[in-house]
N, C-alpha and C. Protein backbone atom coordinates (compact mmCIF):
# COMPACT_ATOMS: atom_id res chain seq x y z
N UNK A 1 -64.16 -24.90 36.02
CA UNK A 1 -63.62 -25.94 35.19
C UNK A 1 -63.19 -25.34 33.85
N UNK A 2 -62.09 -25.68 33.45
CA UNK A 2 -61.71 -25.46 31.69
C UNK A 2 -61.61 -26.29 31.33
N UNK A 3 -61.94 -26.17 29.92
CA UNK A 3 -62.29 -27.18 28.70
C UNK A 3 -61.21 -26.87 27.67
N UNK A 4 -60.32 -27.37 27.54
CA UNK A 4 -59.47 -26.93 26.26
C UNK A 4 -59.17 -27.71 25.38
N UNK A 5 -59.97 -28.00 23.85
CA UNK A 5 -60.31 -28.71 23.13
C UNK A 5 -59.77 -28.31 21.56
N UNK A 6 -58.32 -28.86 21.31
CA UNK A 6 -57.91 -28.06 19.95
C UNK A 6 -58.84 -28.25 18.59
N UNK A 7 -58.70 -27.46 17.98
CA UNK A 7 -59.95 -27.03 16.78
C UNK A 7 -59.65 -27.91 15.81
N UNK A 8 -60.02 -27.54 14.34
CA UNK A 8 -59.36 -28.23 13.18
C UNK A 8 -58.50 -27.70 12.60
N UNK A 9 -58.69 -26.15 13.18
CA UNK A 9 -57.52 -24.95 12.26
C UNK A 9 -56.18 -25.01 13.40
N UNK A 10 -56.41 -25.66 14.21
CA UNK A 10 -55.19 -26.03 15.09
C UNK A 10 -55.02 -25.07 16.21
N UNK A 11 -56.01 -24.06 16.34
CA UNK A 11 -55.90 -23.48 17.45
C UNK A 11 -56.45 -24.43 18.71
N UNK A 12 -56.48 -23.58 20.15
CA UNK A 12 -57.13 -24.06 21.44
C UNK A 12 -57.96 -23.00 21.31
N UNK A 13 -59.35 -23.08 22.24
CA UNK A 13 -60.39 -23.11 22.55
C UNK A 13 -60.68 -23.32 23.95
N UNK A 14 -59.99 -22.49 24.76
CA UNK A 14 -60.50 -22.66 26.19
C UNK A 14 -61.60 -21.85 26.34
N UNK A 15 -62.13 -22.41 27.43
CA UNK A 15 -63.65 -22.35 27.85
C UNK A 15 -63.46 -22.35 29.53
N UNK A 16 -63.49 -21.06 30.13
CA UNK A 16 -63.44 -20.71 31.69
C UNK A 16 -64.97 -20.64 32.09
N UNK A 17 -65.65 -21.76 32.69
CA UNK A 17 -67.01 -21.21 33.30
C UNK A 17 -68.06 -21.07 32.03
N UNK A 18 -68.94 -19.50 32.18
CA UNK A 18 -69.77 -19.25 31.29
C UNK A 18 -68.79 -18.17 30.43
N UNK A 19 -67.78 -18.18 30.34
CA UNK A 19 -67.49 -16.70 29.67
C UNK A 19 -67.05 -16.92 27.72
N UNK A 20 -66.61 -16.27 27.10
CA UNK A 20 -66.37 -16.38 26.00
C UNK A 20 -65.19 -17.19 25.93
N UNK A 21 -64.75 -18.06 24.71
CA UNK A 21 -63.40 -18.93 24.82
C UNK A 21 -62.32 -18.02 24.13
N UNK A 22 -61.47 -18.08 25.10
CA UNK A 22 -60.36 -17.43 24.42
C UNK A 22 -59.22 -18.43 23.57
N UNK A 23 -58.83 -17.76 22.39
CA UNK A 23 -58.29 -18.57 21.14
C UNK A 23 -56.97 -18.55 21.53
N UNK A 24 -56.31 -19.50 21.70
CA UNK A 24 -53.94 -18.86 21.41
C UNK A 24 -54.04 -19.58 20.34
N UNK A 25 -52.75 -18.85 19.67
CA UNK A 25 -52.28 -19.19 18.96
C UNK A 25 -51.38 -19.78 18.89
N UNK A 26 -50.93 -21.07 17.49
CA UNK A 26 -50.16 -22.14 17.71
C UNK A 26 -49.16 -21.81 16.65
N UNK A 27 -47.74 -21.46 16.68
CA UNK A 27 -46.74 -21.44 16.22
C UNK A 27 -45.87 -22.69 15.60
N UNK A 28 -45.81 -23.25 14.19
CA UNK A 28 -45.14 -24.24 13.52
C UNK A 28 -43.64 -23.79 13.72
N UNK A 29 -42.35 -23.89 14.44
CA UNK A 29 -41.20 -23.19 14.81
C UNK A 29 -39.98 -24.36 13.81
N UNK A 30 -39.08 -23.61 13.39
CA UNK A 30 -38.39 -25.12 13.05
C UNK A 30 -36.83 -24.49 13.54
N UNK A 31 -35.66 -25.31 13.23
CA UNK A 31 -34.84 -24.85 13.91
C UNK A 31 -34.21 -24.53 12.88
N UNK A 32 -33.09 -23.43 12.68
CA UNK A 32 -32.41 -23.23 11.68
C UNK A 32 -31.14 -23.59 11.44
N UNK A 33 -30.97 -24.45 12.42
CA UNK A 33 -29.00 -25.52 12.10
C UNK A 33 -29.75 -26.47 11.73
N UNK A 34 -30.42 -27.37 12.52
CA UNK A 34 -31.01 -28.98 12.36
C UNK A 34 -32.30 -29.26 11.35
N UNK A 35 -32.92 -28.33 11.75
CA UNK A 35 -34.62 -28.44 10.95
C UNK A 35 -35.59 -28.89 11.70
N UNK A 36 -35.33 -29.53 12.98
CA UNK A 36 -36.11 -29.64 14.03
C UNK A 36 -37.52 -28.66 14.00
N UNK A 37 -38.49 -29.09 13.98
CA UNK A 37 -39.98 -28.29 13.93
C UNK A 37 -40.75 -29.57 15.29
N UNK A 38 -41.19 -27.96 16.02
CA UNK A 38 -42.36 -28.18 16.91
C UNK A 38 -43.27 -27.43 17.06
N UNK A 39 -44.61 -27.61 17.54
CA UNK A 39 -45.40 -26.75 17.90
C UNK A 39 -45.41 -25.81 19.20
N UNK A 40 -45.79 -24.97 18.86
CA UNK A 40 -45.36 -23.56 20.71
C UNK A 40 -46.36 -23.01 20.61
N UNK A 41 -46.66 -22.12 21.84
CA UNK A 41 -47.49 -21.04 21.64
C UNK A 41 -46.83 -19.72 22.21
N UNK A 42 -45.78 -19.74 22.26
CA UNK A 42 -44.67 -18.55 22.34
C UNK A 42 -44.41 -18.33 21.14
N UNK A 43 -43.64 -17.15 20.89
CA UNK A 43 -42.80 -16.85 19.81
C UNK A 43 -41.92 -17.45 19.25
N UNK A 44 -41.42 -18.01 18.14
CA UNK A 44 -40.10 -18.88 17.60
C UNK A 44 -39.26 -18.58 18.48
N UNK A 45 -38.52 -16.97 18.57
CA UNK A 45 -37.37 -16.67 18.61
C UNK A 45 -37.05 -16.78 19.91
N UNK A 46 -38.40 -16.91 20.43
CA UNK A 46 -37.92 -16.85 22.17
C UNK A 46 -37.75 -18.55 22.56
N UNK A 47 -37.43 -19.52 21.62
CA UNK A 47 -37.36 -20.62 22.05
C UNK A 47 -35.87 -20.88 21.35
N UNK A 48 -34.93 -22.21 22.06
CA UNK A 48 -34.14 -22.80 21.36
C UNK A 48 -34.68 -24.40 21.16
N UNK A 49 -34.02 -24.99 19.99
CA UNK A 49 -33.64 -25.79 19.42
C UNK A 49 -33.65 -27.10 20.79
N UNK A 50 -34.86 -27.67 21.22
CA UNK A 50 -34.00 -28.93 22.07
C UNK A 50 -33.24 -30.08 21.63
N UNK A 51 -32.79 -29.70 20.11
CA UNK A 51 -32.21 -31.36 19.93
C UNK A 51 -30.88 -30.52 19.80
N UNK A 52 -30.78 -29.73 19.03
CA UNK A 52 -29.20 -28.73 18.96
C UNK A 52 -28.91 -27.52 19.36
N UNK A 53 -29.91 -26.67 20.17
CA UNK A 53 -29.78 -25.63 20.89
C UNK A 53 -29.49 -24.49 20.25
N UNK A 54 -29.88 -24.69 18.64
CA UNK A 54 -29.68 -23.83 17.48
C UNK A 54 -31.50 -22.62 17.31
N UNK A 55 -31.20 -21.48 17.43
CA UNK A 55 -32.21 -20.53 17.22
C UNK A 55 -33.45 -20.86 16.11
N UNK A 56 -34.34 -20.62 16.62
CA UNK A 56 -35.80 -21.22 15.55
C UNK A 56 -36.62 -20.11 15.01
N UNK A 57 -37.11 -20.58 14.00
CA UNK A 57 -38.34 -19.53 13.23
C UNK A 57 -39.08 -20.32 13.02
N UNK A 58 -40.01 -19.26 12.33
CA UNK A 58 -41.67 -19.20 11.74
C UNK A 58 -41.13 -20.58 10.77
N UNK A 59 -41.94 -21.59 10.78
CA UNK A 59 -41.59 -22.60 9.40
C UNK A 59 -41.89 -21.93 8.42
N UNK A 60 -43.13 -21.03 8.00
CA UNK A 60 -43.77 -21.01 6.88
C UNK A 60 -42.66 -19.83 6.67
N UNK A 61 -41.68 -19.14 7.24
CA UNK A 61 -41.16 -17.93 6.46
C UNK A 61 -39.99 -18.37 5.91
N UNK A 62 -40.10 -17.89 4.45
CA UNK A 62 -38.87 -18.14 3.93
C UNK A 62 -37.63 -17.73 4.31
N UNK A 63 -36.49 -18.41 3.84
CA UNK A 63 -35.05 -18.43 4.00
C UNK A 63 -34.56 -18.84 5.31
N UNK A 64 -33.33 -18.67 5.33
CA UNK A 64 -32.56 -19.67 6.61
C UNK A 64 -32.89 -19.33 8.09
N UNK A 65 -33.13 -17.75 8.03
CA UNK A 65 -33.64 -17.20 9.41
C UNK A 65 -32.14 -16.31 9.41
N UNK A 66 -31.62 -16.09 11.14
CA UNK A 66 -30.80 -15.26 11.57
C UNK A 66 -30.28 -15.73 13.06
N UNK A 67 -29.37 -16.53 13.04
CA UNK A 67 -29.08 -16.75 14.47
C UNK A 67 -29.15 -15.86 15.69
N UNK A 68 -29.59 -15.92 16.31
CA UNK A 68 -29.58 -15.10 17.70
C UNK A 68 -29.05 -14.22 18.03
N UNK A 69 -27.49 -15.05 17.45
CA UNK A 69 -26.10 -13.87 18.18
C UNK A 69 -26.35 -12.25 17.33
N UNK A 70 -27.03 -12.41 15.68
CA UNK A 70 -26.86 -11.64 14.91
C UNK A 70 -28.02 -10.33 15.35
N UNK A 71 -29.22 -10.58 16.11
CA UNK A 71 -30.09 -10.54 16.48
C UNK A 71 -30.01 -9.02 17.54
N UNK A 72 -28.65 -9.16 17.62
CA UNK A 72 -28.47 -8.02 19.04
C UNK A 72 -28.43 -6.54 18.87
N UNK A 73 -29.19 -5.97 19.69
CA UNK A 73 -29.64 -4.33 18.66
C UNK A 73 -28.49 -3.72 19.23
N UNK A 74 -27.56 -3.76 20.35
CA UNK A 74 -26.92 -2.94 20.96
C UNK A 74 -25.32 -2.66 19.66
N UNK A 75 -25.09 -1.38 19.44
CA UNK A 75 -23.86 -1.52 18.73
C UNK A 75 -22.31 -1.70 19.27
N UNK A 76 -21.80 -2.16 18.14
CA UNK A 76 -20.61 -2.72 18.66
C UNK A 76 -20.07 -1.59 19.49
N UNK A 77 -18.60 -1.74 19.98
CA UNK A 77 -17.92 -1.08 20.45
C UNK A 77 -16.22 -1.17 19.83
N UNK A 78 -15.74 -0.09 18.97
CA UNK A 78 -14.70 -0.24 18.25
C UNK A 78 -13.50 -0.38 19.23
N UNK A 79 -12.97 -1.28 19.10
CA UNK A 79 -11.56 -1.69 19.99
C UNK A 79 -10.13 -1.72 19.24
N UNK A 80 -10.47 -2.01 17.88
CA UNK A 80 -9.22 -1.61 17.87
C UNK A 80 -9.24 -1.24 16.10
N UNK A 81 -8.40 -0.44 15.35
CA UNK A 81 -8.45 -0.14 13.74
C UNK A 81 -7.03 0.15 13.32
N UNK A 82 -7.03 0.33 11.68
CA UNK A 82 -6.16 -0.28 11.25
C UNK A 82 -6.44 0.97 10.05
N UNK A 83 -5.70 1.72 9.51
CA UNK A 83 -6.10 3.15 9.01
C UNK A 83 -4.31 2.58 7.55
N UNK A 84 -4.07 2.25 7.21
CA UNK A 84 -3.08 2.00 5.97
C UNK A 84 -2.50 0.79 5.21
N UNK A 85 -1.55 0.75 4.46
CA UNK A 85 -1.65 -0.10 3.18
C UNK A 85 -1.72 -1.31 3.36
N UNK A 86 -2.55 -1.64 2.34
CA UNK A 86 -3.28 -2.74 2.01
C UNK A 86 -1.71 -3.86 1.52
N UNK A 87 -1.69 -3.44 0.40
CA UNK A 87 -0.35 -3.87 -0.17
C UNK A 87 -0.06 -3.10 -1.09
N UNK A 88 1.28 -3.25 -1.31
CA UNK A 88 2.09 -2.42 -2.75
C UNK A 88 2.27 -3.50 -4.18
N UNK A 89 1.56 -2.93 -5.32
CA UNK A 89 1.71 -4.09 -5.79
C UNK A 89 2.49 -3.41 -6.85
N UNK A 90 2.78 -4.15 -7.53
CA UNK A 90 4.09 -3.89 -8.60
C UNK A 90 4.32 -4.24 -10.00
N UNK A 91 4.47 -3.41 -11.39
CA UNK A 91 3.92 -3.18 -12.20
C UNK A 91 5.13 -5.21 -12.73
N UNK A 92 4.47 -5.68 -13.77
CA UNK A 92 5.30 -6.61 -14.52
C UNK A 92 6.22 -5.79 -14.89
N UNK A 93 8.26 -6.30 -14.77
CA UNK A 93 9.04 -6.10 -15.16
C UNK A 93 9.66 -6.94 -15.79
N UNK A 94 10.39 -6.76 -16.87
CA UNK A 94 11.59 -7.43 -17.41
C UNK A 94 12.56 -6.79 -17.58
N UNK A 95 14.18 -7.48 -18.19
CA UNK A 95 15.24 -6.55 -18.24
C UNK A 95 15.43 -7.44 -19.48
N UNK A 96 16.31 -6.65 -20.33
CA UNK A 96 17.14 -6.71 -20.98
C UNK A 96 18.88 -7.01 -20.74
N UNK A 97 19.28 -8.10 -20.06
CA UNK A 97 20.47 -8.36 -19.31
C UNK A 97 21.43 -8.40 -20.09
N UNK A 98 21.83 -8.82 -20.86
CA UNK A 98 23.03 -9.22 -21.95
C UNK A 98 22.48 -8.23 -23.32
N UNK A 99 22.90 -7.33 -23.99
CA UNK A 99 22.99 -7.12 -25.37
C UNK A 99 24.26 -7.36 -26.06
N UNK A 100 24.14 -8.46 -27.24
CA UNK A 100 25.44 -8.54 -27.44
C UNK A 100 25.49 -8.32 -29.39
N UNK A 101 27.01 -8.06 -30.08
CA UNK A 101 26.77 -8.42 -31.08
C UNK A 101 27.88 -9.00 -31.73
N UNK A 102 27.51 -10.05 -31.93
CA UNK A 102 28.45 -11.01 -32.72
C UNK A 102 28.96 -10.86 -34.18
N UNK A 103 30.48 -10.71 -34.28
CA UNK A 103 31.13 -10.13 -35.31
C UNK A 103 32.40 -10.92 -35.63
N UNK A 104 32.85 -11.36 -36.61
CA UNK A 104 34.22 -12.03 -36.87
C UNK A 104 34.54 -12.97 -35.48
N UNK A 105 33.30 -13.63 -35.52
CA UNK A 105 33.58 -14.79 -34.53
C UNK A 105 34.02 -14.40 -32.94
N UNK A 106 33.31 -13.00 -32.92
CA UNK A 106 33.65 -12.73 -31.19
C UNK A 106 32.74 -12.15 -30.98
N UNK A 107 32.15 -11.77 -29.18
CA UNK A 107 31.16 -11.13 -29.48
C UNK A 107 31.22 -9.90 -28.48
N UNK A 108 30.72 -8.32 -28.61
CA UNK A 108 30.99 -7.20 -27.63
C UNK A 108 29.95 -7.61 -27.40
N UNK A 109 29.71 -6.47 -26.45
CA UNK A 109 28.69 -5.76 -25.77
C UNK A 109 28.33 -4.65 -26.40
N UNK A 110 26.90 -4.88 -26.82
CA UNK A 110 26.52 -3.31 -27.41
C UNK A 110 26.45 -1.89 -26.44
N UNK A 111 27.01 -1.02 -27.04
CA UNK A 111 27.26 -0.39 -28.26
C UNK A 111 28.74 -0.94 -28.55
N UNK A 112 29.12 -1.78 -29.30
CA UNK A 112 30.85 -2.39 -29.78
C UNK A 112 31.07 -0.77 -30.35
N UNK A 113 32.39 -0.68 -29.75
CA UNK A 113 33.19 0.73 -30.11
C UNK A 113 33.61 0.86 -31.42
N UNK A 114 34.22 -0.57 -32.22
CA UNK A 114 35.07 -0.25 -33.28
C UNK A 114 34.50 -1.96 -33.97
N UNK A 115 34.24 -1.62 -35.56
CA UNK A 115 33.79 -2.93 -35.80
C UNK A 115 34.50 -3.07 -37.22
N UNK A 116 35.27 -3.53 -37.96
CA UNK A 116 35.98 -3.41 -39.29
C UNK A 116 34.64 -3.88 -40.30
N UNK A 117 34.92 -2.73 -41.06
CA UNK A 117 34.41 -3.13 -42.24
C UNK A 117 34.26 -4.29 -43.23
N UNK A 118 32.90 -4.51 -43.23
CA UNK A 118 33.20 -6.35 -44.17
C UNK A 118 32.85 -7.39 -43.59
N UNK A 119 32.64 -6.75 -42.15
CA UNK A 119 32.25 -8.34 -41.57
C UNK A 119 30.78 -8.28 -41.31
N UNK A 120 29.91 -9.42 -40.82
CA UNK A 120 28.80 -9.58 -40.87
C UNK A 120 28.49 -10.12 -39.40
N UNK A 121 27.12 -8.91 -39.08
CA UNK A 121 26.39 -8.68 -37.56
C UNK A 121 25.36 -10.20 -37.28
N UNK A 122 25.60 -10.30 -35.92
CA UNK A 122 24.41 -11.02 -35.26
C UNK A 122 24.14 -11.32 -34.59
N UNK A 123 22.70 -10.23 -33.87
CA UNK A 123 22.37 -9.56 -32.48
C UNK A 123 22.01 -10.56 -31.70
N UNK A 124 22.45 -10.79 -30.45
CA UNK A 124 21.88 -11.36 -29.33
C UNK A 124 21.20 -10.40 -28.36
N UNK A 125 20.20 -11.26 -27.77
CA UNK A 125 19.95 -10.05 -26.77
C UNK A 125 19.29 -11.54 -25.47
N UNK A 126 19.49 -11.03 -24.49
CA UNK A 126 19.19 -12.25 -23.32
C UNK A 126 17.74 -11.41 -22.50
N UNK A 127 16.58 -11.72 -22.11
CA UNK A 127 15.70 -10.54 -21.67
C UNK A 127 15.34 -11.69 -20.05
N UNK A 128 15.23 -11.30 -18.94
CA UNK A 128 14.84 -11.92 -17.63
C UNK A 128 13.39 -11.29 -17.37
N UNK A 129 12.58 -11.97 -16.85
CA UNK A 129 11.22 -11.77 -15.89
C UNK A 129 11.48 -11.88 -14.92
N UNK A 130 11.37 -10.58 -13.64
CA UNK A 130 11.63 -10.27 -12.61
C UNK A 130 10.22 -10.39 -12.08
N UNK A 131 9.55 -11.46 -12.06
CA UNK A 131 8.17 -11.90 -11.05
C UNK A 131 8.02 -13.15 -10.56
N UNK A 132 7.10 -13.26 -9.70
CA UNK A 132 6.81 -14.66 -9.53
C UNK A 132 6.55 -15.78 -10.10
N UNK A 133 6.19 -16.06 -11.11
CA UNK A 133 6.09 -17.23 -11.91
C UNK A 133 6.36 -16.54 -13.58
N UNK A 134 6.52 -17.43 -14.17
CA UNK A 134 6.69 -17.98 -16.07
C UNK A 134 5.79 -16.68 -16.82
N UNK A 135 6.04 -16.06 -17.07
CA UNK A 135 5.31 -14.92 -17.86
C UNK A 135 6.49 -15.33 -19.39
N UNK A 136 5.24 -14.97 -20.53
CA UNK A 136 5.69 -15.51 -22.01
C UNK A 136 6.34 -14.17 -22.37
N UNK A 137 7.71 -14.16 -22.77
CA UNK A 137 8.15 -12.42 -23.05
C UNK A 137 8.56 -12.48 -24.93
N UNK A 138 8.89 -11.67 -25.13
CA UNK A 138 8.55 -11.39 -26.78
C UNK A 138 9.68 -9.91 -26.45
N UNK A 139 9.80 -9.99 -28.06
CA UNK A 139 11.18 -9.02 -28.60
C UNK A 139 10.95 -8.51 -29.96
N UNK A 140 11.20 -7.69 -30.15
CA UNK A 140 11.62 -6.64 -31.83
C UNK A 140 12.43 -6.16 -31.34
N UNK A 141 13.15 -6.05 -32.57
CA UNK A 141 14.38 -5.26 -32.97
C UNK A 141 14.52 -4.88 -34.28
N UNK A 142 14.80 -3.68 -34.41
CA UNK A 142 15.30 -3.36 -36.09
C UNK A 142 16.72 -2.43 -36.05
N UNK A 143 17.57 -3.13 -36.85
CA UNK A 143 18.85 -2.56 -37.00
C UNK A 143 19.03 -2.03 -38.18
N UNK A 144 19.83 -0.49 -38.61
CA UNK A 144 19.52 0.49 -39.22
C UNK A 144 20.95 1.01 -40.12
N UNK A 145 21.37 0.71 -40.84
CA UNK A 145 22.60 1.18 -41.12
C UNK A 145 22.86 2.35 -41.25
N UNK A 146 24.53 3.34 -41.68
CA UNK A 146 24.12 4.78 -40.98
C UNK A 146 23.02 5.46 -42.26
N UNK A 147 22.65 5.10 -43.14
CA UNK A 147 21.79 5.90 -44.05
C UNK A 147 20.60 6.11 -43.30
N UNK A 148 19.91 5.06 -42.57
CA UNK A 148 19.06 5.14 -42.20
C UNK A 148 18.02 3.55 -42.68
N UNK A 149 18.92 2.95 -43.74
CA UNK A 149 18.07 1.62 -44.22
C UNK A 149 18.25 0.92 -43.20
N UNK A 150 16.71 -0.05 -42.80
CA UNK A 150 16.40 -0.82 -42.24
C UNK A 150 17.52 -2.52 -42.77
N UNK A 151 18.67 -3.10 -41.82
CA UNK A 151 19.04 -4.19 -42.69
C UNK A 151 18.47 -5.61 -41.83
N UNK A 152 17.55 -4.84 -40.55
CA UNK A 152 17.51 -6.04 -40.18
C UNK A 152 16.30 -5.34 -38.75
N UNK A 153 14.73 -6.68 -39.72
CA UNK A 153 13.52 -6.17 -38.59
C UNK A 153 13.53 -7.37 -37.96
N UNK A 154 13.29 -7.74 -36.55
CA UNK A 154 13.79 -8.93 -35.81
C UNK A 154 11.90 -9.36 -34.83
N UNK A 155 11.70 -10.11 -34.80
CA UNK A 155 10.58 -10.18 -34.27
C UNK A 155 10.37 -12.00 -33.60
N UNK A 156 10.52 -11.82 -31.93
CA UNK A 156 10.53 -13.55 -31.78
C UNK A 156 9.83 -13.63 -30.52
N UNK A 157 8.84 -14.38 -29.99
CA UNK A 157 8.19 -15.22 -28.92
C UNK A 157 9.26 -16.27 -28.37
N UNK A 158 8.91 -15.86 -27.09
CA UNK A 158 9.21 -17.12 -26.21
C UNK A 158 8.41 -18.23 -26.26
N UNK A 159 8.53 -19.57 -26.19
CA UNK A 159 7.30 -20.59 -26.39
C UNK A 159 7.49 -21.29 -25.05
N UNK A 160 6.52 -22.28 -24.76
CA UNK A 160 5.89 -22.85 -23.71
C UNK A 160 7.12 -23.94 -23.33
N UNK A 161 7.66 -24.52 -22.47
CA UNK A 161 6.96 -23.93 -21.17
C UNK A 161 8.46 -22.27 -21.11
N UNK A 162 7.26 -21.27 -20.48
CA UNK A 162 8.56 -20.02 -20.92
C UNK A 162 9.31 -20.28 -19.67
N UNK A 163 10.33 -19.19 -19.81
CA UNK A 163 11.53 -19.01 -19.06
C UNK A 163 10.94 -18.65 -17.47
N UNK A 164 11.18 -19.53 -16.72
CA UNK A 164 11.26 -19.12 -15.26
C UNK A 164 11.71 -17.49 -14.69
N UNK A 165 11.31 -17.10 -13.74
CA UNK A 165 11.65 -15.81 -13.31
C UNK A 165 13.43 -15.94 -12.94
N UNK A 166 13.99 -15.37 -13.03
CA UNK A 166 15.05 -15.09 -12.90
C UNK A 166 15.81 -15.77 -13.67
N UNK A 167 15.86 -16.24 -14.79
CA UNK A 167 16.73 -16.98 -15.53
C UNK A 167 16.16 -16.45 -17.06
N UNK A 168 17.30 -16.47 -17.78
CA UNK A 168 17.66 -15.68 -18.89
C UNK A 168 16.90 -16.27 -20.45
N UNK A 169 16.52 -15.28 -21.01
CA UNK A 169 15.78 -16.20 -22.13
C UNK A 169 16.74 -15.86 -23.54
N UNK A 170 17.39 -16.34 -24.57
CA UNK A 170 18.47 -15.57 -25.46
C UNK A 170 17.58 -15.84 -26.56
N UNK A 171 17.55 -14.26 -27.30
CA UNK A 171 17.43 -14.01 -28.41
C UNK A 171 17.73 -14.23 -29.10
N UNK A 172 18.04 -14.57 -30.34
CA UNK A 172 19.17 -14.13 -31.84
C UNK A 172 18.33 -14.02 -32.89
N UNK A 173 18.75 -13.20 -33.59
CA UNK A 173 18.75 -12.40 -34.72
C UNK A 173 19.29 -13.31 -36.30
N UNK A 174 19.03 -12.67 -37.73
CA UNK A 174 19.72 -13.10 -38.25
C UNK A 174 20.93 -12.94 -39.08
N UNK A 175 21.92 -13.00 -39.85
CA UNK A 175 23.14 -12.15 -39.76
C UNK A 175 22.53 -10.85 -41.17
N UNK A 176 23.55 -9.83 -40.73
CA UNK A 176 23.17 -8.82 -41.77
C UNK A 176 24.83 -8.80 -41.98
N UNK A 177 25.36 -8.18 -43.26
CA UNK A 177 26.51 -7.53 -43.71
C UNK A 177 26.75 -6.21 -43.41
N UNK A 178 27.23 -6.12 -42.22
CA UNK A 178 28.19 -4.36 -42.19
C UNK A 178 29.11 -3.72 -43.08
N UNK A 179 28.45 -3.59 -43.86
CA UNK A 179 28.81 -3.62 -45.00
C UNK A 179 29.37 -1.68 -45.46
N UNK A 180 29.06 -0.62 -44.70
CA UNK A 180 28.70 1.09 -44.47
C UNK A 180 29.42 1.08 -43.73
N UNK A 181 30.89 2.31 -43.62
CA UNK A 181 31.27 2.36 -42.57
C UNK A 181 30.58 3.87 -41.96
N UNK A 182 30.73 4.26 -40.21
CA UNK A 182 29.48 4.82 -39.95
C UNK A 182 28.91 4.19 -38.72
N UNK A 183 28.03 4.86 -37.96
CA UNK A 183 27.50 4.24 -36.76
C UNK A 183 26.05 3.92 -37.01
N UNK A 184 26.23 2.45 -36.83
CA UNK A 184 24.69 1.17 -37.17
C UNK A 184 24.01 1.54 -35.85
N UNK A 185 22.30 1.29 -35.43
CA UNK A 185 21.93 1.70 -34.65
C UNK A 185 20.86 0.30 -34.32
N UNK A 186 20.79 0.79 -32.89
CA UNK A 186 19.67 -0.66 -32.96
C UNK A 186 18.39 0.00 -32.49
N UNK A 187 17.42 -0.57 -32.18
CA UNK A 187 16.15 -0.09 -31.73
C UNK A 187 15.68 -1.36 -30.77
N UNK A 188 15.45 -1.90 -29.96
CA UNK A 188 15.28 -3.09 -29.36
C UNK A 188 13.95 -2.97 -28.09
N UNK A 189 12.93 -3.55 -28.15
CA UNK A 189 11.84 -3.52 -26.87
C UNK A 189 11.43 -5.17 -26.65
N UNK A 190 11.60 -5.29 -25.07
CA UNK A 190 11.22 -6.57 -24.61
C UNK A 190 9.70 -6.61 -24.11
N UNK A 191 9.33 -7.21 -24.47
CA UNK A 191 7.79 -7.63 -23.77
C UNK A 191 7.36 -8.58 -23.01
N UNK A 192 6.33 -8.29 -22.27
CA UNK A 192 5.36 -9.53 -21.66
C UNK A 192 4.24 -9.52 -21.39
């Protein structure tokens, strides 16, 4: 006859005949998709989940556990790879599209070949963002007569909302007197 009579510490206590009782042990298992907890006397891992068929652990051990599938000692087998570029990425550009300079009510293209003496300069310059979206671009310029005097330091921001990519943002300057005859020089950098 056996007697198997659970304890207070929650083990069993079977009792075969006259011999000593042998103890199992009782496993608190819970599931790790649902939270489902039952009692076993197997191992967690060797049981599933009967309400969601989701892999179970120790309750008392911390964290989520490790699903089953992850569980598998055998290593993969490489089928297929991929050995080059990721992507090319590409530094911010702008251009400088139009330089112009406005003189006796007309306007060249810089460098203007021939400009009469007496009349009075005033630089345009048009600058584009060659990227994907609105980048804020910015400009200096200083124009130099032939001595070398500074007649004109130029300094301007684009403001909100800025110029779309591919469409032109125009500069201007303010007028100076060409006043030296001689070749005037510009110095000009676009930013963003």
């Amino acid at each position: 006859m056996i007697d198997c009579r659970p304890r207070a510490d929650g083990s069993i206590s079977a009792t075969i005949g006259q011999t000593q009782p042998v103890r199992q042990e009782i496993f608190l298992c819970q599931c790790i998709n649902c939270g489902y907890v039952e009692e076993s006397t197997i191992h967690c891992l060797e049981l599933s989940c009967p309400i969601c068929g989701g892999t179970m652990r120790r309750l008392e051990r911390p964290g989520p556990g490790q699903p089953r599938e992850r569980l598998a000692v055998a290593s993969p087998a490489v089928v297929a790879t991929y050995d080059g570029i990721l992507a090319t990425v590409v530094a911010l550009t702008a251009t400088m599209t139009r330089k112009e300079l406005e003189y006796d009510s007309v306007r060249g293209a810089i460098p203007v070949p021939k400009v009469y003496l007496g009349q009075s300069g005033l630089v345009h310059i048009y600058g584009m963002y060659d990227g994907v979206d609105a980048k804020q671009m910015s400009i200096k310029w200083t124009v130099k007569d032939p001595t070398g005097a500074v007649r004109e330091s130029y300094y301007d921001v684009d403001t909100w909302p800025y110029t779309p990519p591919g469409s032109e943002h125009h500069f201007v300057g303010g007028r100076f007197d060409l006043n030296k005859p001689g070749n005037w020089t510009i110095k000009a950098e676009l930013m963003i």
